[in-house]
PDB file of N, CA and C in Angstrom:
ATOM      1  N   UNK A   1       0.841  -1.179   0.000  1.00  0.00           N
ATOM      2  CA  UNK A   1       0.000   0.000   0.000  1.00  0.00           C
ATOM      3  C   UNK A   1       0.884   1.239   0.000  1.00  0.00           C
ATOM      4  N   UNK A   2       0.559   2.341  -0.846  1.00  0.00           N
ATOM      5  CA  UNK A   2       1.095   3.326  -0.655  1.00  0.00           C
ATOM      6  C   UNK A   2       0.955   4.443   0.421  1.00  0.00           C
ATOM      7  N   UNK A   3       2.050   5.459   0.645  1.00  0.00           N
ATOM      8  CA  UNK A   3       2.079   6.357   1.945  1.00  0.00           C
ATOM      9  C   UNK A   3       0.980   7.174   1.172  1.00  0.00           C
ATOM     10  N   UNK A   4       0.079   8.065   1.962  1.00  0.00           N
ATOM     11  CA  UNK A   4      -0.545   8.682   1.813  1.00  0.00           C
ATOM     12  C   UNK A   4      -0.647  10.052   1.211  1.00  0.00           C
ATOM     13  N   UNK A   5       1.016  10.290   1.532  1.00  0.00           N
ATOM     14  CA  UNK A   5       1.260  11.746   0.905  1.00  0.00           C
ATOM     15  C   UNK A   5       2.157  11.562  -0.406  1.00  0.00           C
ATOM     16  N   UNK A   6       2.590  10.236  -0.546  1.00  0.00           N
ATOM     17  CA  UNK A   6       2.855   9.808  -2.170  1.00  0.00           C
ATOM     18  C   UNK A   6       2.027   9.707  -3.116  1.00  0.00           C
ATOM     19  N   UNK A   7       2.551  10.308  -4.429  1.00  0.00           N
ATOM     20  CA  UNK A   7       1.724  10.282  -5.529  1.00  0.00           C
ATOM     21  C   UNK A   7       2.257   9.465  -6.180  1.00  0.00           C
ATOM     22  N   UNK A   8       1.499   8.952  -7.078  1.00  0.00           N
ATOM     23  CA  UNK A   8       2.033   7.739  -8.575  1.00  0.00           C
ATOM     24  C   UNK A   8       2.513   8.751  -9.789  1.00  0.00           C
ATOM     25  N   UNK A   9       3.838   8.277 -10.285  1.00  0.00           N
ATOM     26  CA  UNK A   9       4.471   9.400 -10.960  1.00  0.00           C
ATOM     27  C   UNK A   9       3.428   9.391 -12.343  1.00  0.00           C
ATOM     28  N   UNK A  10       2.701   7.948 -12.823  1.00  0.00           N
ATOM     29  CA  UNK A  10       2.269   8.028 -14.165  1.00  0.00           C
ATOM     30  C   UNK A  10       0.857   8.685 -13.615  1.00  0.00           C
ATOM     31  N   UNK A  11       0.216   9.005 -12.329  1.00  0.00           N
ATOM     32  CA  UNK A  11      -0.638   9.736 -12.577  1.00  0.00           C
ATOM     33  C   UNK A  11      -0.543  11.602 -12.411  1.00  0.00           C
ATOM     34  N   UNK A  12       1.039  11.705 -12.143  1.00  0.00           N
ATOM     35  CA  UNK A  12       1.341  12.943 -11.791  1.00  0.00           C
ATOM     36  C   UNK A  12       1.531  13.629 -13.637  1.00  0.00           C
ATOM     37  N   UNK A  13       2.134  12.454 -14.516  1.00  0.00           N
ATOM     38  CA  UNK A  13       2.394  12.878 -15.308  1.00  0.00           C
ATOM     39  C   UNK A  13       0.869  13.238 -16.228  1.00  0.00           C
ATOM     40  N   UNK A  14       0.245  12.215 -16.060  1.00  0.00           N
ATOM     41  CA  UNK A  14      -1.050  12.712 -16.592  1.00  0.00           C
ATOM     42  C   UNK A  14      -1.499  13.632 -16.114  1.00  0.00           C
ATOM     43  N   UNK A  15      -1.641  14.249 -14.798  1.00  0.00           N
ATOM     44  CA  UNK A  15      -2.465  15.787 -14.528  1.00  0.00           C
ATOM     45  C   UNK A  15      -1.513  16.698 -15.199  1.00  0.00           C
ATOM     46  N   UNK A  16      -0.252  16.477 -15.318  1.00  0.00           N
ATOM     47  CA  UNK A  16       0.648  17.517 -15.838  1.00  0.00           C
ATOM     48  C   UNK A  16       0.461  17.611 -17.634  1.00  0.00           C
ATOM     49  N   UNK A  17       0.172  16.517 -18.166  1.00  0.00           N
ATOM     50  CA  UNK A  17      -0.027  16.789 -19.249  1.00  0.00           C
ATOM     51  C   UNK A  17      -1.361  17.241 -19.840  1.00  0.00           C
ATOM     52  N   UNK A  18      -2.457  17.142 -18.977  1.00  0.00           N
ATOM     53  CA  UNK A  18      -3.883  17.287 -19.291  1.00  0.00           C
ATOM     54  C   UNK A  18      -3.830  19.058 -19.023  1.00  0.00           C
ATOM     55  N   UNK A  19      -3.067  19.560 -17.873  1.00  0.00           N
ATOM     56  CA  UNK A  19      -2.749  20.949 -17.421  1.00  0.00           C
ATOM     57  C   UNK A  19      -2.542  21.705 -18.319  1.00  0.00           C
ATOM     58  N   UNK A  20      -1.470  21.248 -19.046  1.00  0.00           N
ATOM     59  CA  UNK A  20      -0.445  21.743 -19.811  1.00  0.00           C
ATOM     60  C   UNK A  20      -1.753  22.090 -21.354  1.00  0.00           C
ATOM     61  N   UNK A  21      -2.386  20.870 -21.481  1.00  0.00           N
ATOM     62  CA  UNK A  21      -3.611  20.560 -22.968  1.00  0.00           C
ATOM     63  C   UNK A  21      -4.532  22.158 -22.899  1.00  0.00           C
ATOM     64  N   UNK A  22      -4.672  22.049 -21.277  1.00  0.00           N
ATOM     65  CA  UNK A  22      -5.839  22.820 -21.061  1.00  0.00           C
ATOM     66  C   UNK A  22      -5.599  24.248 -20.600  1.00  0.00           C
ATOM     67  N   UNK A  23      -4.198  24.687 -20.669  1.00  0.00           N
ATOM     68  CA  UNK A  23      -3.578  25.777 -20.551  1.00  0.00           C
ATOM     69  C   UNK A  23      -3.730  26.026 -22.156  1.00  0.00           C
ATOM     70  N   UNK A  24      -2.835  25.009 -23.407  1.00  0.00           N
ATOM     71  CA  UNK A  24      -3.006  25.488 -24.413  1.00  0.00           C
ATOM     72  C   UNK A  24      -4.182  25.791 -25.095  1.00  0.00           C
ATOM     73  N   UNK A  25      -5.675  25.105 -24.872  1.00  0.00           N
ATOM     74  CA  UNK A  25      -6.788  25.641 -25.467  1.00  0.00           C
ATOM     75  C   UNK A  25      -7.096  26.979 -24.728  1.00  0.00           C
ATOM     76  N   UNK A  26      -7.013  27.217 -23.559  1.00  0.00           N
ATOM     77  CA  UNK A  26      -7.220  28.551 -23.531  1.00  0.00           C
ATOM     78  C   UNK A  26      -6.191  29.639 -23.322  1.00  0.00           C
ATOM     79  N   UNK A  27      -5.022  29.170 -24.368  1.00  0.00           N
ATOM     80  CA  UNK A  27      -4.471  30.447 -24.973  1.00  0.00           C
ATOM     81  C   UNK A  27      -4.841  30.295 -26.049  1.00  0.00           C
ATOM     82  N   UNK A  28      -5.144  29.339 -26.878  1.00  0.00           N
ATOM     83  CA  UNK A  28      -5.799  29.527 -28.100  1.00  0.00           C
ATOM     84  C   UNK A  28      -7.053  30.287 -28.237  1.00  0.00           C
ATOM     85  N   UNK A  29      -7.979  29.751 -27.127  1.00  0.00           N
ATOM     86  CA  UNK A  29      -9.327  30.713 -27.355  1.00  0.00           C
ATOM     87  C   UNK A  29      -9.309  31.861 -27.173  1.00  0.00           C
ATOM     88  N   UNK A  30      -8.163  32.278 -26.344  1.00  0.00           N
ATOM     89  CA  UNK A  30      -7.660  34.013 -25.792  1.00  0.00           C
ATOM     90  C   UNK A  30      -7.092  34.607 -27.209  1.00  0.00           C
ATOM     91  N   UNK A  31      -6.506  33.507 -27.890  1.00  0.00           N
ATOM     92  CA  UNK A  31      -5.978  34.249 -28.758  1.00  0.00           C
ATOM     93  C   UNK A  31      -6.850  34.255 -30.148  1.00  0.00           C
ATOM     94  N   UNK A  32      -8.285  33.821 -30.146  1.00  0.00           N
ATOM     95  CA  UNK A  32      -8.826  33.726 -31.526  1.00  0.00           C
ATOM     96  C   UNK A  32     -10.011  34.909 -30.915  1.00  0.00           C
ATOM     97  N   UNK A  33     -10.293  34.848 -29.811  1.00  0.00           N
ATOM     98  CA  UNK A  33     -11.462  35.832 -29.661  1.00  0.00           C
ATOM     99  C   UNK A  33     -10.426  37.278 -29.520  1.00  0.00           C
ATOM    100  N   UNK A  34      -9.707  37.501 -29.159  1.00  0.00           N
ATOM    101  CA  UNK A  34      -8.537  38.684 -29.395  1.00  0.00           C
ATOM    102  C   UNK A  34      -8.362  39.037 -30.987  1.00  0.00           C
ATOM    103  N   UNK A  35      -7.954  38.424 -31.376  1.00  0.00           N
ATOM    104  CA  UNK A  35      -7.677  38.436 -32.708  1.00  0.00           C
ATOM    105  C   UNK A  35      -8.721  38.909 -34.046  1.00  0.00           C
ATOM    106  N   UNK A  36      -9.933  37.872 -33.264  1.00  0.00           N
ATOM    107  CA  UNK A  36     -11.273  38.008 -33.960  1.00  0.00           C
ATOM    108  C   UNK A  36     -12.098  39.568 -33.701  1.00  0.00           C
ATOM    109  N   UNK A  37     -11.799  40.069 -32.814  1.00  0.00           N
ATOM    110  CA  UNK A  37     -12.617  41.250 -32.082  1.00  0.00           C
ATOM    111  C   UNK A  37     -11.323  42.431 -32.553  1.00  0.00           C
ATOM    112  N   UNK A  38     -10.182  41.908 -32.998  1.00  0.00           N
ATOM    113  CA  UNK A  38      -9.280  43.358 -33.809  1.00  0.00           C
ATOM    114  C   UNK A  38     -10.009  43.048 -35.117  1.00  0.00           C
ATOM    115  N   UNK A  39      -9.843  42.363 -36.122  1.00  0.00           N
ATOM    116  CA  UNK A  39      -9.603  41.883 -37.603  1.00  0.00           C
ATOM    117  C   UNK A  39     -10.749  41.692 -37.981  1.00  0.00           C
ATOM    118  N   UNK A  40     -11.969  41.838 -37.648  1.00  0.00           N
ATOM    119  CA  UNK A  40     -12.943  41.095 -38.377  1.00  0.00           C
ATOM    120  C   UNK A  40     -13.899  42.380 -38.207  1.00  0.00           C
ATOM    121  N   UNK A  41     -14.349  43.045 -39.607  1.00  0.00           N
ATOM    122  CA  UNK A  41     -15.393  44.117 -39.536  1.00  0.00           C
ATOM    123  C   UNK A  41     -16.412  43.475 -39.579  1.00  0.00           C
ATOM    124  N   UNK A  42     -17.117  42.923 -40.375  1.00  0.00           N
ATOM    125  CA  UNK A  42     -18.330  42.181 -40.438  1.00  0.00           C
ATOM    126  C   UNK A  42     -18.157  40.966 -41.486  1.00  0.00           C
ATOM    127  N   UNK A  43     -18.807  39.809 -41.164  1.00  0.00           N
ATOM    128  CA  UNK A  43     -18.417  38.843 -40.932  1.00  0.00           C
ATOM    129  C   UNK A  43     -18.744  38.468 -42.483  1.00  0.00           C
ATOM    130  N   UNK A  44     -18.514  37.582 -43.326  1.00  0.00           N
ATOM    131  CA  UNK A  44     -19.035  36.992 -45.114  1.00  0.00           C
ATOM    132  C   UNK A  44     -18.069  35.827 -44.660  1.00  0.00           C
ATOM    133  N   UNK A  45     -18.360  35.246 -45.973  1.00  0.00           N
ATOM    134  CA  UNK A  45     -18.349  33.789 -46.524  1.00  0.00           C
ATOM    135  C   UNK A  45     -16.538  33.653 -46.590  1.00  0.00           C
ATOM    136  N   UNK A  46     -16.119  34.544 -47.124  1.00  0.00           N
ATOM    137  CA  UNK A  46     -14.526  34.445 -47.381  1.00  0.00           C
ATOM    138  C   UNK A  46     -13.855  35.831 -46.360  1.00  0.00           C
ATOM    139  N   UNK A  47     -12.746  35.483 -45.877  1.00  0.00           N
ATOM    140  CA  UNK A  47     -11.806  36.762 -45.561  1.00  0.00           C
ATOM    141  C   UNK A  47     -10.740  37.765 -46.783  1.00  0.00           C
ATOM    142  N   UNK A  48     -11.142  38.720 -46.432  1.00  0.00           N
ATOM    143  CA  UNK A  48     -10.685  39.404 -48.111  1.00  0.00           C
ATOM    144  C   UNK A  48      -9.366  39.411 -47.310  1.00  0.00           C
ATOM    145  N   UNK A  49      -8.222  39.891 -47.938  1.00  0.00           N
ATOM    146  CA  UNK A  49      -7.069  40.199 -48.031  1.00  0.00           C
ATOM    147  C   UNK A  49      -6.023  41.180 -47.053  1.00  0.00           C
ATOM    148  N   UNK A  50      -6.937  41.878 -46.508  1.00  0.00           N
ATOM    149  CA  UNK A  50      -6.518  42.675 -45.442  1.00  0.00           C
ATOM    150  C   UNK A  50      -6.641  42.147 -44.402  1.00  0.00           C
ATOM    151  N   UNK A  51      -8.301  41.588 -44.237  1.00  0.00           N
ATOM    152  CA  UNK A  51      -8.809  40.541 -42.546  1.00  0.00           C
ATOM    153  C   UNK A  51      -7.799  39.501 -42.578  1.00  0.00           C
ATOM    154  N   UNK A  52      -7.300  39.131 -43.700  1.00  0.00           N
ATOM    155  CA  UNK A  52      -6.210  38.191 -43.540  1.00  0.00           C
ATOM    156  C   UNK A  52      -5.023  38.170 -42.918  1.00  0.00           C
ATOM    157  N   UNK A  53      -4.351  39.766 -43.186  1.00  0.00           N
ATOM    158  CA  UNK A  53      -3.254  39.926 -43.057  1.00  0.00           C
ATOM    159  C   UNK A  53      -3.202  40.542 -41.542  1.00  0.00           C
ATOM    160  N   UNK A  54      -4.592  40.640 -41.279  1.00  0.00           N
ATOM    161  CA  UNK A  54      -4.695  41.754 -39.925  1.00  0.00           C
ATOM    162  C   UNK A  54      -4.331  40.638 -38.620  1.00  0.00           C
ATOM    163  N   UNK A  55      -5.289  39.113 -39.400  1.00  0.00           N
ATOM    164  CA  UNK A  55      -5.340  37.806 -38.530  1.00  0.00           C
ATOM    165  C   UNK A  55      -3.851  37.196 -38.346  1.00  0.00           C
ATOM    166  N   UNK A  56      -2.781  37.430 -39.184  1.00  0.00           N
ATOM    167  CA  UNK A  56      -2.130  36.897 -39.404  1.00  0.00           C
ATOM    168  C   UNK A  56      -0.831  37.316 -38.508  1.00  0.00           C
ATOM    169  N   UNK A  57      -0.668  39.090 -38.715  1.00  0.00           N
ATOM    170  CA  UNK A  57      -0.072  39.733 -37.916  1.00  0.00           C
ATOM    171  C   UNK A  57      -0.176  39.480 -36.277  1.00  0.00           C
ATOM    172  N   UNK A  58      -1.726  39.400 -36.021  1.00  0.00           N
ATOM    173  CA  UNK A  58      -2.346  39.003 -34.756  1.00  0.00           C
ATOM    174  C   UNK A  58      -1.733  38.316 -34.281  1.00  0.00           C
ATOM    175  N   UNK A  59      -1.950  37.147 -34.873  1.00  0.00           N
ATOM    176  CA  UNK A  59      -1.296  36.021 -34.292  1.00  0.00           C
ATOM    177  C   UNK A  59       0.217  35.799 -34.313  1.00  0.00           C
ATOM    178  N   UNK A  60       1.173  36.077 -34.933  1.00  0.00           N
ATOM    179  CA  UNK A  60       2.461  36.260 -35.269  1.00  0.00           C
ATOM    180  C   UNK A  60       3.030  37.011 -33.789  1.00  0.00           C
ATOM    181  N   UNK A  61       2.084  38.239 -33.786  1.00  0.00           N
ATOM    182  CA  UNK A  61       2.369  39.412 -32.828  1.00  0.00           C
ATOM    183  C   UNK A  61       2.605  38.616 -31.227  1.00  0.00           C
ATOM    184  N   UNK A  62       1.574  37.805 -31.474  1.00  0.00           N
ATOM    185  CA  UNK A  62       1.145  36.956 -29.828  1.00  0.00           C
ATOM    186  C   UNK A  62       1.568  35.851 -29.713  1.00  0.00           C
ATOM    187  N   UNK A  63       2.466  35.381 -30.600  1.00  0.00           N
ATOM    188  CA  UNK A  63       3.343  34.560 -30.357  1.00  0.00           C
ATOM    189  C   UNK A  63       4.803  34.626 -29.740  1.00  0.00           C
ATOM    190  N   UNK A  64       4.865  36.307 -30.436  1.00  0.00           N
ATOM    191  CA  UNK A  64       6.066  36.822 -29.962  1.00  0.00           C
ATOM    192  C   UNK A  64       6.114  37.284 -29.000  1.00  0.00           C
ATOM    193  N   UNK A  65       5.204  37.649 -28.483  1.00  0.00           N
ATOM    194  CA  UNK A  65       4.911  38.068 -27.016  1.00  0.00           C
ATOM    195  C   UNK A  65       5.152  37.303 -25.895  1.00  0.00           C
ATOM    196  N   UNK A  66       4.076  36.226 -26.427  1.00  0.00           N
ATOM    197  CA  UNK A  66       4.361  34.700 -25.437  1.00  0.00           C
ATOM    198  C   UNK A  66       5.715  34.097 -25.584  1.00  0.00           C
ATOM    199  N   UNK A  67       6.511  34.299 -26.337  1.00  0.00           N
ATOM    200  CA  UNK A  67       7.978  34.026 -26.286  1.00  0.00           C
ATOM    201  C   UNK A  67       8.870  34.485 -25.188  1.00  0.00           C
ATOM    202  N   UNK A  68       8.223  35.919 -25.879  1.00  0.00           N
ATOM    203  CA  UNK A  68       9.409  37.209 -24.726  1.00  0.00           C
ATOM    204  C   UNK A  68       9.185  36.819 -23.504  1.00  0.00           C
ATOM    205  N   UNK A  69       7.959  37.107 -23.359  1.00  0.00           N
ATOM    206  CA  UNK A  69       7.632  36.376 -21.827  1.00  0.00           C
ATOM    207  C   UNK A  69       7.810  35.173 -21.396  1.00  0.00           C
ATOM    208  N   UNK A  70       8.042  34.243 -21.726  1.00  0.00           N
ATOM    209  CA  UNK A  70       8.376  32.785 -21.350  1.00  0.00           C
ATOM    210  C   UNK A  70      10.140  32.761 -21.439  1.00  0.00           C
ATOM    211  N   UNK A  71      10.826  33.408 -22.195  1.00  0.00           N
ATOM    212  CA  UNK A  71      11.778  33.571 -22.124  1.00  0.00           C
ATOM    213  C   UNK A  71      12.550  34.506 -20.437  1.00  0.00           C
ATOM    214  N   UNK A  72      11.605  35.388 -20.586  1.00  0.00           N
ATOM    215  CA  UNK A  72      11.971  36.026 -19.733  1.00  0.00           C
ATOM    216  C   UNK A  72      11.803  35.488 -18.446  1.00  0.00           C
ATOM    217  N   UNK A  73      10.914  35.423 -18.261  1.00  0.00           N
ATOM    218  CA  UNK A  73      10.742  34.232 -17.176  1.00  0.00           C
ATOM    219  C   UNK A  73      11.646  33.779 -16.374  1.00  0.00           C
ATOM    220  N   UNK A  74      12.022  32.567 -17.413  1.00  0.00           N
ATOM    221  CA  UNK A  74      12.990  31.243 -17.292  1.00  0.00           C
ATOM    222  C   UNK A  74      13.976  32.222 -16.960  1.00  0.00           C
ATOM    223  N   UNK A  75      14.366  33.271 -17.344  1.00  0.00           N
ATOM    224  CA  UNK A  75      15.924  33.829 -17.256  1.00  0.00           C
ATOM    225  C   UNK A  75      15.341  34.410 -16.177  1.00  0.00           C
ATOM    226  N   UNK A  76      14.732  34.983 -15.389  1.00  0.00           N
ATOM    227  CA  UNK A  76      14.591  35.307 -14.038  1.00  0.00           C
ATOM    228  C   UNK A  76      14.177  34.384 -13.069  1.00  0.00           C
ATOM    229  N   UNK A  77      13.886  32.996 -13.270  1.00  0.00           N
ATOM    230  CA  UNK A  77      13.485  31.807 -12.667  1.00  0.00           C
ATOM    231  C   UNK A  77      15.301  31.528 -12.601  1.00  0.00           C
ATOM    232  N   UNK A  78      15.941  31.685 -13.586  1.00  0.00           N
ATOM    233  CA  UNK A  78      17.425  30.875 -13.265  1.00  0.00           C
ATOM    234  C   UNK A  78      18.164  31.723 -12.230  1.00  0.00           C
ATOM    235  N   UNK A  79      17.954  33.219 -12.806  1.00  0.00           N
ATOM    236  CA  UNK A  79      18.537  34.168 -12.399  1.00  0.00           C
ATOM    237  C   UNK A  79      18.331  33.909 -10.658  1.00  0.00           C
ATOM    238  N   UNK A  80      16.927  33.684 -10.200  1.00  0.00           N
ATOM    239  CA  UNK A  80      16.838  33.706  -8.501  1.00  0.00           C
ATOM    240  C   UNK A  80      17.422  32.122  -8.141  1.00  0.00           C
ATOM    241  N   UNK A  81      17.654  31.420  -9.132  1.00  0.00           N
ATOM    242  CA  UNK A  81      18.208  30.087  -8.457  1.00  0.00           C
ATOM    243  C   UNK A  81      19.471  30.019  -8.571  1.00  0.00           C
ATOM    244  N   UNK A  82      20.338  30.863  -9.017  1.00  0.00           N
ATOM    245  CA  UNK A  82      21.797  30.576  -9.254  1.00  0.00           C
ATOM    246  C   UNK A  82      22.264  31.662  -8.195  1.00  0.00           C
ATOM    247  N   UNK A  83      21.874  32.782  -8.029  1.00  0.00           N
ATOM    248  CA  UNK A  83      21.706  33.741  -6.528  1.00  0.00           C
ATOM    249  C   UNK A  83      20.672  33.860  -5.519  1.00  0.00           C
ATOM    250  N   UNK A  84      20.733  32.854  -4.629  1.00  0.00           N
ATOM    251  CA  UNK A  84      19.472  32.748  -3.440  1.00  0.00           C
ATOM    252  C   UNK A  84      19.514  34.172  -2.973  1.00  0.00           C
ATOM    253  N   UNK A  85      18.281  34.323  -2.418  1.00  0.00           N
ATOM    254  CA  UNK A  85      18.067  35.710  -1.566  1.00  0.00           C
ATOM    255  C   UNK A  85      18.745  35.511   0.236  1.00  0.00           C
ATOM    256  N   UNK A  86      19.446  36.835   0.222  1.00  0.00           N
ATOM    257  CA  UNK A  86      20.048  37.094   1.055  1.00  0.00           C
ATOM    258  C   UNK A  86      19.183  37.572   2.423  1.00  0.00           C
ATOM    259  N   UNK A  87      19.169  37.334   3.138  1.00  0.00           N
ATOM    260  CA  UNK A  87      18.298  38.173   4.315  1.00  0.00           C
ATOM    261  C   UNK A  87      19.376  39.170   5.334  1.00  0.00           C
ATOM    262  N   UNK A  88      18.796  40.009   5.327  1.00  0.00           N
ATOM    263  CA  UNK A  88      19.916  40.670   6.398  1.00  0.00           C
ATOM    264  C   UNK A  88      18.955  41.525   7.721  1.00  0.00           C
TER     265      UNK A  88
END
């Protein structure tokens, strides 16, 4: 029988990957109703050429964003682990 405050790693890995699923659909939906509410004047059958390029930028734009920031991050996540905080 297991200790009580142990977890099973293959079910740790599954909440971590279902987390991870359900983090990415809702940056996707953040990023299509964002996108959709800049680029889209009124709505037809095809996107002409501009709604295209407006969608396209959109998304390009917010990718790069989510980069910078995930980048940045990690480099301030390393940054506080390679210099612990000092107390004085």
């Amino acid at each position: 029988m297991t200790e009580p405050n142990s977890t099973d790693p293959q079910l740790q890995s599954f909440i971590f990957a279902e987390t991870q699923k359900q983090r990415f659909q809702v940056l996707v939906h953040g990023l299509t109703d964002k996108c959709w509410e800049t680029c889209m004047g009124r709505p037809s059958n095809r996107l002409d050429s501009r709604t295209e390029a407006c969608i396209t930028n959109c998304v390009e734009r917010f990718i790069d964003v989510t980069t910078f920031i995930t980048k940045r991050l990690m480099n301030t996540t390393k940054y506080r682990s390679d210099s612990p905080l000092e107390f004085q």
